[in-house]
C-alpha atoms as a PDB file:
ATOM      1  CA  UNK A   1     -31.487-110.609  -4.185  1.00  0.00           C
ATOM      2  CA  UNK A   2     -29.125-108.226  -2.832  1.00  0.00           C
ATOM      3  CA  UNK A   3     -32.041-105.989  -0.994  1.00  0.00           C
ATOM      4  CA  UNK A   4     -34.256-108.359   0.197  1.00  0.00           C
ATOM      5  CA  UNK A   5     -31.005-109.670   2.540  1.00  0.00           C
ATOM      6  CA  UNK A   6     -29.870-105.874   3.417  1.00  0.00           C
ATOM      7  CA  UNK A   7     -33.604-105.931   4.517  1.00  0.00           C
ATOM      8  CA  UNK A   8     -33.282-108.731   6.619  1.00  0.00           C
ATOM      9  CA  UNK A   9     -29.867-107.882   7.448  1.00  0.00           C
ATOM     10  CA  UNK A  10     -31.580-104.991   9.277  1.00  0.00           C
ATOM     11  CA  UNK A  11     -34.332-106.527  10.853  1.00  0.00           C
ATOM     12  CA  UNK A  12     -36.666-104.762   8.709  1.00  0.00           C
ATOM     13  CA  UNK A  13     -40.324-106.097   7.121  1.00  0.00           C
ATOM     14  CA  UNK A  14     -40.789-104.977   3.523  1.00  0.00           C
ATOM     15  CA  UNK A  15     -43.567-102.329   4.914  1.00  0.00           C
ATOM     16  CA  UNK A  16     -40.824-100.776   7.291  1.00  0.00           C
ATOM     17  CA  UNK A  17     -38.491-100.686   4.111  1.00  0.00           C
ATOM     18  CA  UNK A  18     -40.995 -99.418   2.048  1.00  0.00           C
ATOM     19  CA  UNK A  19     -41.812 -96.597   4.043  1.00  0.00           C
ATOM     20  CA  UNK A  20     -38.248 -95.487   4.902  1.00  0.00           C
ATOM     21  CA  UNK A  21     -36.862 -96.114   1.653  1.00  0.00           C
ATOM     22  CA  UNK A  22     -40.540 -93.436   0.478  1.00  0.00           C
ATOM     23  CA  UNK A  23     -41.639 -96.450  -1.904  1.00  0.00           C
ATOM     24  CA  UNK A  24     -44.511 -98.803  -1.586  1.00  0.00           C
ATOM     25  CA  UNK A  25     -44.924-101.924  -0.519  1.00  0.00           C
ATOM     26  CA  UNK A  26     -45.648-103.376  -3.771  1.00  0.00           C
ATOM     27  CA  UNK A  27     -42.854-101.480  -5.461  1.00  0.00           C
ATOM     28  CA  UNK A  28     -40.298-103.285  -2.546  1.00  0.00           C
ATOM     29  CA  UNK A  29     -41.669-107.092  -2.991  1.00  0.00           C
ATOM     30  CA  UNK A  30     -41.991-106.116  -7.412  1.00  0.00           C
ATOM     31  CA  UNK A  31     -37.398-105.590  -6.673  1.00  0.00           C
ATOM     32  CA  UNK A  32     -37.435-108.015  -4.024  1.00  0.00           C
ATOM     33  CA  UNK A  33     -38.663-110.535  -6.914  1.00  0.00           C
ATOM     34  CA  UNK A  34     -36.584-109.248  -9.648  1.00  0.00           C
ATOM     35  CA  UNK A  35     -38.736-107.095 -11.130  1.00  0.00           C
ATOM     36  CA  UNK A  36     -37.989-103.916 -12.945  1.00  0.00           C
ATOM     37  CA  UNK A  37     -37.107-101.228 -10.913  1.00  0.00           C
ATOM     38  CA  UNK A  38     -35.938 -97.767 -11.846  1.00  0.00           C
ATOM     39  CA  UNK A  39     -32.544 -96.278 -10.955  1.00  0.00           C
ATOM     40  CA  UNK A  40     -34.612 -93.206  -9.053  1.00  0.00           C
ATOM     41  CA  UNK A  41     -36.171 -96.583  -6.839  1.00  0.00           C
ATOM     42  CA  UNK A  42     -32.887 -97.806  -6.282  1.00  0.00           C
ATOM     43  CA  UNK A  43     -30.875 -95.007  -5.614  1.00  0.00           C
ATOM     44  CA  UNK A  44     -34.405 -94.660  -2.667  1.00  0.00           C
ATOM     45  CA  UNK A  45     -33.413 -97.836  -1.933  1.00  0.00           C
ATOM     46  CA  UNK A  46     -29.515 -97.983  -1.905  1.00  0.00           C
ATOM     47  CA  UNK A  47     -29.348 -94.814   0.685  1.00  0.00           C
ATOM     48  CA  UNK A  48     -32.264 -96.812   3.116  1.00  0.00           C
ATOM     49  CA  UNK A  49     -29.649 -99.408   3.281  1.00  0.00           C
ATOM     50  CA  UNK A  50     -26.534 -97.630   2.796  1.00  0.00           C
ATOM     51  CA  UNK A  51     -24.962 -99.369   0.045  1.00  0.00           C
ATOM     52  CA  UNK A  52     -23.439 -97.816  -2.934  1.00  0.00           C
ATOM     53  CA  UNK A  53     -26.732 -97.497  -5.979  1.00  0.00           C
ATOM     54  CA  UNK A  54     -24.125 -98.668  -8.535  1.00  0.00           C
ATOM     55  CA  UNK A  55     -23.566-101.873  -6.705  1.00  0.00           C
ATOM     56  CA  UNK A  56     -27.349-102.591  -6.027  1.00  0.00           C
ATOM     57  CA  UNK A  57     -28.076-101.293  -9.833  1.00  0.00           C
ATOM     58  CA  UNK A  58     -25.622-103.982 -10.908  1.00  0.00           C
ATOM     59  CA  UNK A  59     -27.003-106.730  -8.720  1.00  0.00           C
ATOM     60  CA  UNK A  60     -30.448-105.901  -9.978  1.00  0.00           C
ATOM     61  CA  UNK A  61     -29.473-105.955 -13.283  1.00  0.00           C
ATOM     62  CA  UNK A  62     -27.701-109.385 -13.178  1.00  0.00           C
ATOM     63  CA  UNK A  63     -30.381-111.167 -11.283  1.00  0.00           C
ATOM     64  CA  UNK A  64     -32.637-109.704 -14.530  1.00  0.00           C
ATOM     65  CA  UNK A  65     -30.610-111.083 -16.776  1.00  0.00           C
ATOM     66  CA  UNK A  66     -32.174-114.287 -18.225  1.00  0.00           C
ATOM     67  CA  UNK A  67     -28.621-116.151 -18.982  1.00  0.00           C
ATOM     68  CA  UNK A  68     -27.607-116.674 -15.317  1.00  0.00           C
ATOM     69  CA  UNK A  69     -29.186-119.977 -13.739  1.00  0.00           C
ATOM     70  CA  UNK A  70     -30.162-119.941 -10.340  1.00  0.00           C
ATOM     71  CA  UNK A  71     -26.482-121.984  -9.367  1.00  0.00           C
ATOM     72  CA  UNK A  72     -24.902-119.397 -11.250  1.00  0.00           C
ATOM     73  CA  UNK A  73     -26.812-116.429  -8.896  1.00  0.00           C
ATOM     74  CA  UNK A  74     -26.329-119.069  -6.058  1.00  0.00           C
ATOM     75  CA  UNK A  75     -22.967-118.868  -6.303  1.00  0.00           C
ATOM     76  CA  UNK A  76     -22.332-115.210  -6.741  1.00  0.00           C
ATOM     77  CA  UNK A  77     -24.527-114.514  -3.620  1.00  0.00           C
ATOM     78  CA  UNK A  78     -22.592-117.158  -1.681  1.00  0.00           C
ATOM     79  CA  UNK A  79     -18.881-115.091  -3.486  1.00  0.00           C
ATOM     80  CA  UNK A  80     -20.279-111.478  -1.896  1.00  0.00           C
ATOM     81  CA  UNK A  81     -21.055-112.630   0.983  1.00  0.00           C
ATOM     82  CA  UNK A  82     -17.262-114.359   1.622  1.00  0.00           C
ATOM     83  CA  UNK A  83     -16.112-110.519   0.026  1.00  0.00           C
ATOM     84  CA  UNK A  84     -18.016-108.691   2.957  1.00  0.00           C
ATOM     85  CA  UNK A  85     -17.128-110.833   5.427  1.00  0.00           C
ATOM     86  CA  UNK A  86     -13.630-110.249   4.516  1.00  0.00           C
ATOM     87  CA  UNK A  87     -14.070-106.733   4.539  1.00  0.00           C
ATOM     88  CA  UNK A  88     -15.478-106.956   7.636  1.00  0.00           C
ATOM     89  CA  UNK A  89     -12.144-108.950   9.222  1.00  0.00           C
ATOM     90  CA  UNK A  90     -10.221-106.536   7.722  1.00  0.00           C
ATOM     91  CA  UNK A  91     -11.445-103.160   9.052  1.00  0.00           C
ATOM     92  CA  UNK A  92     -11.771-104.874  12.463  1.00  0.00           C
ATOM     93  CA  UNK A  93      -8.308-105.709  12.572  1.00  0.00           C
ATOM     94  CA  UNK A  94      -7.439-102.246  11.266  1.00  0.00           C
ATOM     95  CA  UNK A  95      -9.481-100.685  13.864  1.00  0.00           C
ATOM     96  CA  UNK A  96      -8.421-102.786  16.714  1.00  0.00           C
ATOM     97  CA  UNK A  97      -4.215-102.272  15.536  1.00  0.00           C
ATOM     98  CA  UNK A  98      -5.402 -98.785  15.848  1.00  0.00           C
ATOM     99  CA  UNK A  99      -7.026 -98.685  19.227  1.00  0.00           C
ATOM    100  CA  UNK A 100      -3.768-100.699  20.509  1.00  0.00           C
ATOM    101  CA  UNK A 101      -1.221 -98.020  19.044  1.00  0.00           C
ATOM    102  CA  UNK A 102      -3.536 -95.318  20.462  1.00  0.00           C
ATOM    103  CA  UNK A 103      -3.257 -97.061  24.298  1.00  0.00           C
ATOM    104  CA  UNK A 104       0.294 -97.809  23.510  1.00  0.00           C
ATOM    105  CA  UNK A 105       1.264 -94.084  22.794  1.00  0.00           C
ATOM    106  CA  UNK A 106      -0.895 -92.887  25.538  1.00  0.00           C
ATOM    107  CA  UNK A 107       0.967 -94.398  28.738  1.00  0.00           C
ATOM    108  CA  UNK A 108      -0.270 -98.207  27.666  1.00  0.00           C
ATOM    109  CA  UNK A 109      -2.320 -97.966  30.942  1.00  0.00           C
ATOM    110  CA  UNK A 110      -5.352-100.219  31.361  1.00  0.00           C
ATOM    111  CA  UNK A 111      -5.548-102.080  28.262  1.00  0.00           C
ATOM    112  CA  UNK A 112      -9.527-100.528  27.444  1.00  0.00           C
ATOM    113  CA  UNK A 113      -9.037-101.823  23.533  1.00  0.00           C
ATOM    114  CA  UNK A 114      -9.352-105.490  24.840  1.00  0.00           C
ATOM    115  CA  UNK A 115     -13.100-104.547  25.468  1.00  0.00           C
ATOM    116  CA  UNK A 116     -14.115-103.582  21.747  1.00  0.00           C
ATOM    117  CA  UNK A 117     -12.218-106.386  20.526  1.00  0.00           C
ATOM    118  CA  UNK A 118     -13.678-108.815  22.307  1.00  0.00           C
ATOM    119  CA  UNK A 119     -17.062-107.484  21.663  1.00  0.00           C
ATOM    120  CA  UNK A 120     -16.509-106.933  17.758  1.00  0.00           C
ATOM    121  CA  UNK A 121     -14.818-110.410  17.625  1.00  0.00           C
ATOM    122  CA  UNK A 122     -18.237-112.043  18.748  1.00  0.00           C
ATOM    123  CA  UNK A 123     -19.644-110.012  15.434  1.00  0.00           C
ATOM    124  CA  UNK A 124     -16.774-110.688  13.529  1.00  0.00           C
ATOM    125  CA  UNK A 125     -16.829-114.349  14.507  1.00  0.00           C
ATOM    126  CA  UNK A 126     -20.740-114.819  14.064  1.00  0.00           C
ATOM    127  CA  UNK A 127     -20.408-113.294  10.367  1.00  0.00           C
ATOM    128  CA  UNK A 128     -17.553-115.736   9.749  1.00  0.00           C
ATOM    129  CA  UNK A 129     -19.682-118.547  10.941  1.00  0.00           C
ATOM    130  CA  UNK A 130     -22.707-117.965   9.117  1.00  0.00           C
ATOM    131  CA  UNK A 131     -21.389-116.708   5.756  1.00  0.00           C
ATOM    132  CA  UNK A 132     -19.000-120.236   5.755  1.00  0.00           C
ATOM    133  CA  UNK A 133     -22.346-122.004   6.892  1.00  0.00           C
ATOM    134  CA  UNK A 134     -20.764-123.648   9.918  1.00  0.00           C
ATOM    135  CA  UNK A 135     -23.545-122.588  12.213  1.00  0.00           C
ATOM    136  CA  UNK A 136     -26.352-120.282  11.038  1.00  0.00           C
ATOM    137  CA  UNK A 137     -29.075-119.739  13.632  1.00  0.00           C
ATOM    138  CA  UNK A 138     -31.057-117.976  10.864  1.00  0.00           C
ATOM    139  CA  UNK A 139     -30.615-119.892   7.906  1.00  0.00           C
ATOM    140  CA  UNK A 140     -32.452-121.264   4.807  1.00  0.00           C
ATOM    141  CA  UNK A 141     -34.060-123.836   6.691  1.00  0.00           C
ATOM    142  CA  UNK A 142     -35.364-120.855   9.326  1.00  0.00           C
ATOM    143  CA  UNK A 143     -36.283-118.439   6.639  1.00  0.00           C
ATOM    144  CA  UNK A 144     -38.242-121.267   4.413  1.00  0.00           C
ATOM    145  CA  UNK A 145     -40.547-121.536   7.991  1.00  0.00           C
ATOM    146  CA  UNK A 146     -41.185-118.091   8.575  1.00  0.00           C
ATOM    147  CA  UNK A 147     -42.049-117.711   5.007  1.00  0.00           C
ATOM    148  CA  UNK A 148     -44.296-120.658   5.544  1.00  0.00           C
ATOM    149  CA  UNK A 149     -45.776-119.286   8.593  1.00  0.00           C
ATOM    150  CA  UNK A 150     -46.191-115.874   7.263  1.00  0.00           C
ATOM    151  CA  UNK A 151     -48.521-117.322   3.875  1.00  0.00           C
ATOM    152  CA  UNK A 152     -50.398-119.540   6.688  1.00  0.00           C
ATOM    153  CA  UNK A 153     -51.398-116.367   8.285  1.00  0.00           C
ATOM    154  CA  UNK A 154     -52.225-114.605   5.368  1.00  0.00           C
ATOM    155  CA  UNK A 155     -53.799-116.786   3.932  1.00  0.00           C
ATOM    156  CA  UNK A 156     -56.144-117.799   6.937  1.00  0.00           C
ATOM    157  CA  UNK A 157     -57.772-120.920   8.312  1.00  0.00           C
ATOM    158  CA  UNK A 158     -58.870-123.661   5.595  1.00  0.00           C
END
């Protein structure tokens, strides 16, 4: 679901979401496993993670719904995640056309926008990579350990 990878996204254990977003733990992992959730919990939610609450209200809502299979989720995941990483090309090469003109029209002196370029390309470029699954260093295969890991420790020594 759309907030338990904002949450990762971000670095962020449910507990640290939970208390920023002024919910509980158990009200985070209920939404993080498609249970109900208000719109007053999502709107907490939605401004924790800065996305719009109409887009996470929809998200929740279609992950409810009981006539979408789990390709059928699968694949709209995989569709939003192409659609951000667009977005994200997009406003870097807006942004970077912008920082050129700016140097251009101010004496085209040292060329200082080749610094946030190259450093937002290495984003831009690691997004690409991992949203097209060419090379993930945090993927599927990572997560399914640490989730592993994490129920070994909680669940103690046999």
């Amino acid at each position: 679901m759309l907030v338990r990878k904002l949450r990762l996204e971000k670095g962020w254990s449910q507990e640290t979401l939970a208390e920023l977003s002024g919910l509980s733990t158990r009200t985070v992992q209920r939404i993080e496993r498609n249970g109900n959730a208000s719109l007053e919990t999502l709107n907490a939610l939605a401004s924790v993670l800065d996305v719009d609450v109409a887009t996470l209200a929809e998200e929740h809502k279609m992950y409810q719904s009981r006539d979408v299979s789990q390709d059928e989720r699968d694949a709209l995941e995989y569709v939003r995640d192409i659609k951000g990483f667009y977005n994200h090309l997009a406003i870097y090469v807006l942004c970077i056309a912008a920082m050129a003109a700016i140097w251009l029209l101010t004496g085209a002196g040292y060329p200082w926008f080749l610094w946030p370029m190259l450093g937002w390309g290495v984003g831009v470029a690691s997004h690409g990579l991992a949203v097209f699954e060419i090379f993930s260093l945090f993927g599927a295969d990572w997560e399914r350990r640490q989730v592993e890991k994490r129920l070994r420790r909680l669940n103690g020594p046999d």
